[in-house]
C-alpha atoms as a PDB file:
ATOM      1  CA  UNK A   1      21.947  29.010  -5.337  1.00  0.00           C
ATOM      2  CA  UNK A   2      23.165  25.426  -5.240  1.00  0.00           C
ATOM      3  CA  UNK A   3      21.401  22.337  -4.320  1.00  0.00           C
ATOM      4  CA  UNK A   4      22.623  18.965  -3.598  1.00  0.00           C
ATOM      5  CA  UNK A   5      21.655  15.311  -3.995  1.00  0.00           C
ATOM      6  CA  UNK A   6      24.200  12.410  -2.515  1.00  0.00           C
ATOM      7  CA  UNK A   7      23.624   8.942  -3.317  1.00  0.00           C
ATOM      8  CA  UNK A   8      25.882   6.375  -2.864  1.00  0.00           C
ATOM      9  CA  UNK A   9      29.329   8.112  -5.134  1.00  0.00           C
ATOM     10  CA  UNK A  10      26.982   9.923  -6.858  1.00  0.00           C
ATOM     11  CA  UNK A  11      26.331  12.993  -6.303  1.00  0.00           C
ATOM     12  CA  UNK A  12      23.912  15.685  -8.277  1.00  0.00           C
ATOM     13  CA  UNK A  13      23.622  19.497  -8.003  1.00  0.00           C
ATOM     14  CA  UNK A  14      21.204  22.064  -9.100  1.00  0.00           C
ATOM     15  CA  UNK A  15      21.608  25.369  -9.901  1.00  0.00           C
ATOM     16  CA  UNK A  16      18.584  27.676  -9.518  1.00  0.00           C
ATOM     17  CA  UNK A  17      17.805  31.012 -10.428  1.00  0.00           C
ATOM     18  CA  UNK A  18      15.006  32.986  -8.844  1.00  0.00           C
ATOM     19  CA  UNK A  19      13.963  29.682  -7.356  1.00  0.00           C
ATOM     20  CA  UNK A  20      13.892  28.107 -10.704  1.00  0.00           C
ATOM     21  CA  UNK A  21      16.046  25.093 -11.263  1.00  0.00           C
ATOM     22  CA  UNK A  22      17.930  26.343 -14.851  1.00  0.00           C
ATOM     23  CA  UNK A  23      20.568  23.897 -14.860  1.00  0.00           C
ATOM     24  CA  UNK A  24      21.761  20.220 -13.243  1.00  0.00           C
ATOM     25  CA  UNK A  25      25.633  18.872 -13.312  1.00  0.00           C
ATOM     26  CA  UNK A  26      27.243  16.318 -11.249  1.00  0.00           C
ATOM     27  CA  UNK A  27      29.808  13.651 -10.722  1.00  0.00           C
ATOM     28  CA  UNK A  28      30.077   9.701  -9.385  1.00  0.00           C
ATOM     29  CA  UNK A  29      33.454   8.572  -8.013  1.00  0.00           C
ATOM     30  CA  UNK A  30      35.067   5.216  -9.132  1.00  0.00           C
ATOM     31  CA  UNK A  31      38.008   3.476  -7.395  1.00  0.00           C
ATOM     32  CA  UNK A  32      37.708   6.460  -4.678  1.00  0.00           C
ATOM     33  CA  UNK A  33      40.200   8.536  -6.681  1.00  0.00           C
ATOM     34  CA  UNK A  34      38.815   9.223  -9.606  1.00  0.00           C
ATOM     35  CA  UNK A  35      35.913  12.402 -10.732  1.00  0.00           C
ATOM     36  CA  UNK A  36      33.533  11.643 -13.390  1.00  0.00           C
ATOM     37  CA  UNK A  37      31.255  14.845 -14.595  1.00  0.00           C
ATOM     38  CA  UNK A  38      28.151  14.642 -16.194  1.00  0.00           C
ATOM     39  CA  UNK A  39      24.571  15.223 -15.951  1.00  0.00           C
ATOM     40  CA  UNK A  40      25.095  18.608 -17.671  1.00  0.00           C
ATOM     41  CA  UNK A  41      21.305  19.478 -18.288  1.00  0.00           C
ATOM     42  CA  UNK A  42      20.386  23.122 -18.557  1.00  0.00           C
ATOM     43  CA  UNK A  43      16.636  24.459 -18.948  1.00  0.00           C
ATOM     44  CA  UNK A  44      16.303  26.027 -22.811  1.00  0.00           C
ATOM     45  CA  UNK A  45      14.634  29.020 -21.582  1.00  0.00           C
ATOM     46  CA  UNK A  46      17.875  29.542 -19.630  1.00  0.00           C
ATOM     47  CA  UNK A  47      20.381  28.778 -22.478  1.00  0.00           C
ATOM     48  CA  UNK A  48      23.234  31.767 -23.087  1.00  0.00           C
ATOM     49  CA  UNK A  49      23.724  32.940 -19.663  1.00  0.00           C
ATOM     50  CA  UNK A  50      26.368  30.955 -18.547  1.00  0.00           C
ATOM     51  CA  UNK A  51      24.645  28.971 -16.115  1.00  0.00           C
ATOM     52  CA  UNK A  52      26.527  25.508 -17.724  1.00  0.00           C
ATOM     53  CA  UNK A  53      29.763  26.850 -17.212  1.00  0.00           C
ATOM     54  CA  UNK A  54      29.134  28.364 -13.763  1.00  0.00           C
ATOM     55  CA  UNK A  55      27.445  24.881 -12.396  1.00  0.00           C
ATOM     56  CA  UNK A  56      30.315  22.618 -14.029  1.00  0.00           C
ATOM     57  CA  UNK A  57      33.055  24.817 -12.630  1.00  0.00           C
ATOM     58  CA  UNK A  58      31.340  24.129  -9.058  1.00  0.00           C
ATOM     59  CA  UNK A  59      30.653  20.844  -9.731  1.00  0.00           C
ATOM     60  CA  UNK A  60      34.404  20.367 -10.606  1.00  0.00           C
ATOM     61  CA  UNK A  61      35.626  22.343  -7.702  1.00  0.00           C
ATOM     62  CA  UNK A  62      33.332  19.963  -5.186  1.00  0.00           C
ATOM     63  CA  UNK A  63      34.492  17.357  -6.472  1.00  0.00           C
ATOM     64  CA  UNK A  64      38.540  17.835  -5.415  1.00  0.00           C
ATOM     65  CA  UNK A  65      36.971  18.636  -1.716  1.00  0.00           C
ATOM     66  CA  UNK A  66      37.264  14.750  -1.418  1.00  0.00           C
ATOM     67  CA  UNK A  67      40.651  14.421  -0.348  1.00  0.00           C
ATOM     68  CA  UNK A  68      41.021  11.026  -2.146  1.00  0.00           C
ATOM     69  CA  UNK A  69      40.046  12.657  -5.452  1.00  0.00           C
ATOM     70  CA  UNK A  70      43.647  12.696  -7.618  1.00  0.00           C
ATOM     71  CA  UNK A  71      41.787  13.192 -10.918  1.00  0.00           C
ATOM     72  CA  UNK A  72      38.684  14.663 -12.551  1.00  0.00           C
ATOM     73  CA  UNK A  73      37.243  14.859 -15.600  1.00  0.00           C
ATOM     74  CA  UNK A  74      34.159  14.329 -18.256  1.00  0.00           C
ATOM     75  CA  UNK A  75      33.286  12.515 -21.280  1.00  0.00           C
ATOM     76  CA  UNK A  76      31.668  13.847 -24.268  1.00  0.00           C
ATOM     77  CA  UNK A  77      31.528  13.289 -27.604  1.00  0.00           C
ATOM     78  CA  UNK A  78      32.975  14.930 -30.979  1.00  0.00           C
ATOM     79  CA  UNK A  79      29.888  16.463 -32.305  1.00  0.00           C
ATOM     80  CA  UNK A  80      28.941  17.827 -28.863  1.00  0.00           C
ATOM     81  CA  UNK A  81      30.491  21.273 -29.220  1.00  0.00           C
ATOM     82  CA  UNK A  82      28.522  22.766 -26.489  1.00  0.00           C
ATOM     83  CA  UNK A  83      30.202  20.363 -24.058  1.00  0.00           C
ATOM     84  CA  UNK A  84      33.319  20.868 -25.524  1.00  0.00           C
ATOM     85  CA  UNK A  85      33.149  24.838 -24.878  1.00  0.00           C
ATOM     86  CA  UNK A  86      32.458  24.136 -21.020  1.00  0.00           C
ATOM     87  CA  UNK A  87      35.003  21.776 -20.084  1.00  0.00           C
ATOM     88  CA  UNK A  88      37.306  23.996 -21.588  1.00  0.00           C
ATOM     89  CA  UNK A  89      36.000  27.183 -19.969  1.00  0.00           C
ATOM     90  CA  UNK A  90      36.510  25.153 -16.794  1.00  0.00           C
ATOM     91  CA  UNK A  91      40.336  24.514 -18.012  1.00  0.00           C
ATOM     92  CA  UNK A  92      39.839  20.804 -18.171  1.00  0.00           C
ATOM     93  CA  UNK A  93      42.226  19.601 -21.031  1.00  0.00           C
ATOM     94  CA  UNK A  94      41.323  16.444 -24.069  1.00  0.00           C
ATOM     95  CA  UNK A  95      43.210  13.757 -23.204  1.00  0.00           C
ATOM     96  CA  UNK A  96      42.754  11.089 -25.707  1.00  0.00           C
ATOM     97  CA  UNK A  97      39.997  10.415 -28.697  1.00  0.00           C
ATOM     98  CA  UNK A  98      38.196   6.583 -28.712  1.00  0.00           C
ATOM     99  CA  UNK A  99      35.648   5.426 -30.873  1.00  0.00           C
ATOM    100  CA  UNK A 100      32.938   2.725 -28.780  1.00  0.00           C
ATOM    101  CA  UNK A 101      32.770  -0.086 -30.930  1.00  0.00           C
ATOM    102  CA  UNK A 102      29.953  -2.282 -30.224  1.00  0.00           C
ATOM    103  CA  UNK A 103      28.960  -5.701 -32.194  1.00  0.00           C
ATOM    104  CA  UNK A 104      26.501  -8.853 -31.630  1.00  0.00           C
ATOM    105  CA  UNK A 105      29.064 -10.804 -33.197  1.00  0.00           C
ATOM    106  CA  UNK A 106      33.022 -10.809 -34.495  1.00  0.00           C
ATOM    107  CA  UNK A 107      32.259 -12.591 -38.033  1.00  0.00           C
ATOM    108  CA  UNK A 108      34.265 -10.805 -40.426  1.00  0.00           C
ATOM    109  CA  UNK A 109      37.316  -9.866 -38.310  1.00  0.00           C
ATOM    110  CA  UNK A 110      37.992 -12.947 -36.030  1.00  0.00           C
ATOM    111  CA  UNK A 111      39.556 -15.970 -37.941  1.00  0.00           C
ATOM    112  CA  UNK A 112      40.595 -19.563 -37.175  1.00  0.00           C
ATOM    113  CA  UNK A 113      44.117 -18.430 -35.665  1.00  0.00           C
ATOM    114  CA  UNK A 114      44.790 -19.946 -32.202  1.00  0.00           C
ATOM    115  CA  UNK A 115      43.520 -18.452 -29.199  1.00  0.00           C
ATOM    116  CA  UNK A 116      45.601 -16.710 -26.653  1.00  0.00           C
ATOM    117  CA  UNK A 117      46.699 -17.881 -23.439  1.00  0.00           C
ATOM    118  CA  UNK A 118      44.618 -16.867 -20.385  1.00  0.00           C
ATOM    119  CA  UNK A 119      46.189 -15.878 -17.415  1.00  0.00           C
ATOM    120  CA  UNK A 120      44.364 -16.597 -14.217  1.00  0.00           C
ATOM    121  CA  UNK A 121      46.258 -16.203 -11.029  1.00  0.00           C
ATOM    122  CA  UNK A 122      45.487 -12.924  -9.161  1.00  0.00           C
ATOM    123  CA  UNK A 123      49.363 -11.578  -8.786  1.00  0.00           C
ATOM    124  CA  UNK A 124      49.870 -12.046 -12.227  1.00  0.00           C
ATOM    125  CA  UNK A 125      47.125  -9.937 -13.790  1.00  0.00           C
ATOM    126  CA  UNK A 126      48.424  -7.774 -11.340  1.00  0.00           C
ATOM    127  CA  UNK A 127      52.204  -7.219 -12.815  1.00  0.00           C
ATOM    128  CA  UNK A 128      50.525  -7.203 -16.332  1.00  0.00           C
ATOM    129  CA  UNK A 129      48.589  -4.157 -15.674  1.00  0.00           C
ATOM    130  CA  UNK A 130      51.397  -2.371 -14.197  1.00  0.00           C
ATOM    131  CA  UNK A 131      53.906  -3.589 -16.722  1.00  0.00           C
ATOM    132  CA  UNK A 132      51.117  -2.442 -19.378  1.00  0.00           C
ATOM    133  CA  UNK A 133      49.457  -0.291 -18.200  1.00  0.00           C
ATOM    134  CA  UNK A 134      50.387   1.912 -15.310  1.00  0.00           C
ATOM    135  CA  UNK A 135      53.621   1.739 -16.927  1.00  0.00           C
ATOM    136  CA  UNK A 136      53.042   2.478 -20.627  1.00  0.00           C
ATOM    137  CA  UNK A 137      50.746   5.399 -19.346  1.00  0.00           C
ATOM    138  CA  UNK A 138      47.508   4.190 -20.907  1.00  0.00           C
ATOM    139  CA  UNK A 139      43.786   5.121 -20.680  1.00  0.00           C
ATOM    140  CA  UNK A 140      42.007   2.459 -19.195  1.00  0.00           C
ATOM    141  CA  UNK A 141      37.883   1.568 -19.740  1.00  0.00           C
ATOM    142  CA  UNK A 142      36.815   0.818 -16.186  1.00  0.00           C
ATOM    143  CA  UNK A 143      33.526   0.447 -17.321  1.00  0.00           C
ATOM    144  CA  UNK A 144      32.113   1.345 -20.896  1.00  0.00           C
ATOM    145  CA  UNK A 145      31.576   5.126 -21.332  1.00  0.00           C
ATOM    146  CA  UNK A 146      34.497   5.669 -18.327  1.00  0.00           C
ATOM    147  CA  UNK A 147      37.898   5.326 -19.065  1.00  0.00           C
ATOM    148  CA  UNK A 148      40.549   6.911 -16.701  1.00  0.00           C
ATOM    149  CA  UNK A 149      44.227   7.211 -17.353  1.00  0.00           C
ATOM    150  CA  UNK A 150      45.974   4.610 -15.442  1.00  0.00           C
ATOM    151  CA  UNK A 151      47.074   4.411 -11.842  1.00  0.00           C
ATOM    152  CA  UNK A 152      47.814   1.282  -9.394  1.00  0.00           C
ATOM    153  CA  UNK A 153      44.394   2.894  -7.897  1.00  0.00           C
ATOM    154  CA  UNK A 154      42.286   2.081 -10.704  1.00  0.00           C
ATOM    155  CA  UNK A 155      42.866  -1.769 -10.217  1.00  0.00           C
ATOM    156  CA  UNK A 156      41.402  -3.370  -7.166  1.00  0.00           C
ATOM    157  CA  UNK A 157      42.352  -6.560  -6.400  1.00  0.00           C
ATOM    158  CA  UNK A 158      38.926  -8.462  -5.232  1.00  0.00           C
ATOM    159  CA  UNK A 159      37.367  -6.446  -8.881  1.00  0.00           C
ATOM    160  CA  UNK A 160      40.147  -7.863 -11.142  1.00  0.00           C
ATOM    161  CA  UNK A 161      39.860 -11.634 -10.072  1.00  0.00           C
ATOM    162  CA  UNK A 162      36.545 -11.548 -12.365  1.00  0.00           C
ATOM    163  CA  UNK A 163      38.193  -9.898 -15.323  1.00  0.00           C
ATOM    164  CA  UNK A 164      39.935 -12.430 -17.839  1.00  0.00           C
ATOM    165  CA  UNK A 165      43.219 -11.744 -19.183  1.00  0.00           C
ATOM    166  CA  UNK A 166      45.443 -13.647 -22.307  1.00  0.00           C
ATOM    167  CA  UNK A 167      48.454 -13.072 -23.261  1.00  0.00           C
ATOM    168  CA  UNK A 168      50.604 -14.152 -26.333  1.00  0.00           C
ATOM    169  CA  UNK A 169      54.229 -14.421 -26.544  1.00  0.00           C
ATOM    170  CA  UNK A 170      54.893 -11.707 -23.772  1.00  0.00           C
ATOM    171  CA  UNK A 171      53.033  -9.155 -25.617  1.00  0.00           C
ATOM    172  CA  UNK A 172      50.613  -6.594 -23.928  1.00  0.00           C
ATOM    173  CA  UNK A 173      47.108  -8.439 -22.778  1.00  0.00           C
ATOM    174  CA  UNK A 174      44.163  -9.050 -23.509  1.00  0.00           C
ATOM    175  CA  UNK A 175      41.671  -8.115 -21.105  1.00  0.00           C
ATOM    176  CA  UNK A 176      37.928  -8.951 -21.087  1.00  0.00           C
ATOM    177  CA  UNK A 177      35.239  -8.924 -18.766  1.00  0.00           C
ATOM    178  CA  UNK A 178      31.208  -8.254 -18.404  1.00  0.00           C
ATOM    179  CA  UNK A 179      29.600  -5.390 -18.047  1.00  0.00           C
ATOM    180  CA  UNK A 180      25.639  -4.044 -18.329  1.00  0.00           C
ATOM    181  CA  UNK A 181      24.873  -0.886 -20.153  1.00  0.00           C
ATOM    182  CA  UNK A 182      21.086  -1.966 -20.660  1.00  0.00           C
ATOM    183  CA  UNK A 183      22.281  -4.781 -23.123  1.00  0.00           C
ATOM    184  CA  UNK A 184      25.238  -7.228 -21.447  1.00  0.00           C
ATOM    185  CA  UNK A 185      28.304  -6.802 -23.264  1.00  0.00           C
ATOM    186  CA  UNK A 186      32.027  -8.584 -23.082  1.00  0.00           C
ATOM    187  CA  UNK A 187      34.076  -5.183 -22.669  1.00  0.00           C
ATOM    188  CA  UNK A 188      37.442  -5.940 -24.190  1.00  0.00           C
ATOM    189  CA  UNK A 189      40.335  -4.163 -23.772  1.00  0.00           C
ATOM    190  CA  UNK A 190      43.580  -3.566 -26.403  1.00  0.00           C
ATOM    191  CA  UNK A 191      44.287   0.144 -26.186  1.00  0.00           C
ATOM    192  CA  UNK A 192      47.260  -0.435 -28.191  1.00  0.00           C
ATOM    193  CA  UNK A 193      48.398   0.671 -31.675  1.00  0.00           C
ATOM    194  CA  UNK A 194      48.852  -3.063 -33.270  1.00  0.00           C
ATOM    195  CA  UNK A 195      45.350  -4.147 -32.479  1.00  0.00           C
ATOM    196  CA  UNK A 196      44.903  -5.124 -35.717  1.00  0.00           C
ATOM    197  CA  UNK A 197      47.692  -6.684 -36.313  1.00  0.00           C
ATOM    198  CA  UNK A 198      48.029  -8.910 -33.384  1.00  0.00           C
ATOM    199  CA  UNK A 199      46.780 -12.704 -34.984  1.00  0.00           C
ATOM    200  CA  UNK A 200      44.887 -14.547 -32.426  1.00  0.00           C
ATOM    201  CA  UNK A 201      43.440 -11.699 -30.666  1.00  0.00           C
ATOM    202  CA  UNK A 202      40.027 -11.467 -32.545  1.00  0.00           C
ATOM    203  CA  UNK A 203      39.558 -14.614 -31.886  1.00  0.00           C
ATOM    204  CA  UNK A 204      40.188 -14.856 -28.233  1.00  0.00           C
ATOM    205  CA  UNK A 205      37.892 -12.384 -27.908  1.00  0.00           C
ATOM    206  CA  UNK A 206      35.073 -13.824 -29.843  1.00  0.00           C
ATOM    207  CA  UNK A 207      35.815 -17.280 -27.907  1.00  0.00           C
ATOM    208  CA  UNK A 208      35.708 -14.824 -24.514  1.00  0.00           C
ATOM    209  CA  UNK A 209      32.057 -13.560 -25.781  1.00  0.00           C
ATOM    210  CA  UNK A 210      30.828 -17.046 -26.802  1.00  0.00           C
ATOM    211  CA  UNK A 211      31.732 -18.295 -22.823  1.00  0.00           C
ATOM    212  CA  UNK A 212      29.951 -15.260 -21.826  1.00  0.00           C
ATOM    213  CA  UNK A 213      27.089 -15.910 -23.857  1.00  0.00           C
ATOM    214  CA  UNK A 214      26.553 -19.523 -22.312  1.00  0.00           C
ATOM    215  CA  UNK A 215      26.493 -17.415 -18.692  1.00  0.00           C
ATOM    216  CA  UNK A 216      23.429 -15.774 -19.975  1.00  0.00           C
ATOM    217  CA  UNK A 217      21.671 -17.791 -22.247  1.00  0.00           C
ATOM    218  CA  UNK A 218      18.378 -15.703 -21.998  1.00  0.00           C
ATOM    219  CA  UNK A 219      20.183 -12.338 -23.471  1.00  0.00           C
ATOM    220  CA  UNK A 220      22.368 -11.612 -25.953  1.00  0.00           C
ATOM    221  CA  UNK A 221      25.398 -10.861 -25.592  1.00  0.00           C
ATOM    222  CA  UNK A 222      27.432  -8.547 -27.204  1.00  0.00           C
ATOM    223  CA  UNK A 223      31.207  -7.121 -27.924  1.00  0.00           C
ATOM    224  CA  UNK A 224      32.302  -3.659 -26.600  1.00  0.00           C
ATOM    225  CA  UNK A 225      35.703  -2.642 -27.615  1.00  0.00           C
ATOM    226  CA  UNK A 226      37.151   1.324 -27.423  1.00  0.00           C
ATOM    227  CA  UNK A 227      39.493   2.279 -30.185  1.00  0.00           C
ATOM    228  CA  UNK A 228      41.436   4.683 -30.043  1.00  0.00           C
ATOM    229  CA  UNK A 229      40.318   7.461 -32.605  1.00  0.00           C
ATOM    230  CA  UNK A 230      44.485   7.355 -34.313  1.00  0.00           C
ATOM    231  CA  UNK A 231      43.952   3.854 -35.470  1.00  0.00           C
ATOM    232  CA  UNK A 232      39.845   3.950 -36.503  1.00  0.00           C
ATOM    233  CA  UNK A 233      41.054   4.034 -40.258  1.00  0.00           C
ATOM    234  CA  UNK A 234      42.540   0.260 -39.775  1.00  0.00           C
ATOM    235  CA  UNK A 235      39.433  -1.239 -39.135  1.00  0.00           C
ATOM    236  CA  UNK A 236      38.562  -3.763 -42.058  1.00  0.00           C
ATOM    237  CA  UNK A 237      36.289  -2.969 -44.347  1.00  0.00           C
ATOM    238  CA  UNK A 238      34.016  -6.203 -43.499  1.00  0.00           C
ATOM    239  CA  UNK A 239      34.341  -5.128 -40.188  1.00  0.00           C
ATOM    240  CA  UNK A 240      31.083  -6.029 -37.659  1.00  0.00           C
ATOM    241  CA  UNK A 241      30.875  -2.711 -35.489  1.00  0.00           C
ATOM    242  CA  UNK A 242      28.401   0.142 -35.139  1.00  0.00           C
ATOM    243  CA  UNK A 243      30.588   3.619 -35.113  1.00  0.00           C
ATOM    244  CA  UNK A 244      29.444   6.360 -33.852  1.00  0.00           C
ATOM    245  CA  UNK A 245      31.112   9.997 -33.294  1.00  0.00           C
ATOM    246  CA  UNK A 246      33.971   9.111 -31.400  1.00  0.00           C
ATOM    247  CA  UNK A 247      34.219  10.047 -27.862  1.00  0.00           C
ATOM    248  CA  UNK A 248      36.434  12.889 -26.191  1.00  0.00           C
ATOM    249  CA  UNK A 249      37.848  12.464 -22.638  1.00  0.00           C
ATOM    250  CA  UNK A 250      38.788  16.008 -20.988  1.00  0.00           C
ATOM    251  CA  UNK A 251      40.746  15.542 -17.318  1.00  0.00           C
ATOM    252  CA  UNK A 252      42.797  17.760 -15.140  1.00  0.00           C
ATOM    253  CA  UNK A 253      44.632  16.119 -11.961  1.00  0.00           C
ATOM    254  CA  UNK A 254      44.468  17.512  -8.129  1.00  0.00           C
ATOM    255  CA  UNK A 255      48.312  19.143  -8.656  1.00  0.00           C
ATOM    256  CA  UNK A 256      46.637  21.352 -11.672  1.00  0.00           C
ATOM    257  CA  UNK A 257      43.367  22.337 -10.680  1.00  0.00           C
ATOM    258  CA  UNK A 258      45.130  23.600  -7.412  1.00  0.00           C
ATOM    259  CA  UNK A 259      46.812  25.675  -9.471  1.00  0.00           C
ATOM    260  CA  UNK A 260      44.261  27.286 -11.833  1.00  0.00           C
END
């Protein structure tokens, strides 16, 4: 027997057996077309039965009875093989490999090369993200722990007038903005395989957390950038971050799961 709990785009279910809860899942929708699972918790006592892969699989299938819904998937990490085993029980398919790089500051790796341009005007930002993008078929970090491959959906006007972009040369952007995962961090965004090679860009970004850091001058603010897990090995050896096991996004789209 299922049980749900709706909040806001989040919603929760529990599964119970013999009117014990043995296991929780659930999903929160961002940009109204997009599924993210988690809350996979399952009781110990209950562990082997296949109650994780029976309450994902529901959780999944709920989730594509919203009609906006055009993709669904999870986020897990690389030394979470449980996790891994479900989502692909439930046919849900990796995607792409990051690494969440977080730092208080960028000394070591930003220099005194000249900052980018910034880019300010609405319909601009705009045709950079589908240029870059939409276009180029990226995964984008709406938030840190969510990215989402890329769709005109993703990017809603009145939320991107508060995200800073720079540019250089006509070269893919730079894209920053805040966000609170218990500390406040400057997520920055540079999905792209010359990230360290691009001169300029560690600075801009250490300029873009210093201006953040005047915002909030009673916290500390610090650097949240996702690398993606084929270009980790660049990374300087001075380099200021705090790796962890890199993170694994699994997906399907409405066109496949109809089909499974």
């Amino acid at each position: 027997m299922f049980e749900i709990l709706c909040t806001g785009n989040h919603v929760l279910f529990g599964l119970f057996y013999n009117n014990q809860l043995v296991s929780t899942a659930g999903y929160s929708v961002f940009a109204s077309a997009y599924a993210m699972l988690g809350r996979l918790r399952s009781d110990i006592r209950y562990q082997g039965n296949g109650y994780s892969n029976r309450i994902t699989k529901y959780v999944l299938d709920q989730a594509f009875q919203n009609k906006d819904v055009e993709w669904a998937g999870a986020n897990t990490q690389a030394h979470n093989a449980p996790a891994q085993k479900v989502l692909n029980r439930i046919d849900l398919e990796k995607q792409t490999e990051f690494y969440g790089c977080t730092a208080k500051t960028l000394d070591g790796i930003s220099g005194a090369e000249e900052t980018w341009r910034e880019i300010t005007q609405t319909d601009e930002k705009l045709k950079l993200l589908n240029t870059y993008h939409v276009h180029e078929n990226t995964f984008f970090p709406l938030e840190c722990y969510y990215p989402f491959p890329s769709s005109p959906k993703l990017f809603q006007e009145d939320q991107i007038k508060s995200w800073r972009f720079f540019q250089e040369n006509g070269h893919p952007p730079l894209i920053t903005k805040k966000n609170i995962k218990k500390e406040v961090y400057l997520h920055a965004i540079y999905p792209y395989k010359d990230l360290f090679q691009r001169r300029g860009l560690w600075n801009t970004i250490a300029k873009a957390q210093h201006a953040l850091q005047i915002q909030h001058p009673d916290k500390k603010v610090h650097v949240w950038i996702d690398i993606p897990a084929a270009i980790i090995d660049q990374l300087p050896n001075a380099h200021p971050f705090e790796l962890d096991s890199p993170w694994l996004l699994y997906g399907i789209d409405r066109e496949a799961w109809a089909n499974l």
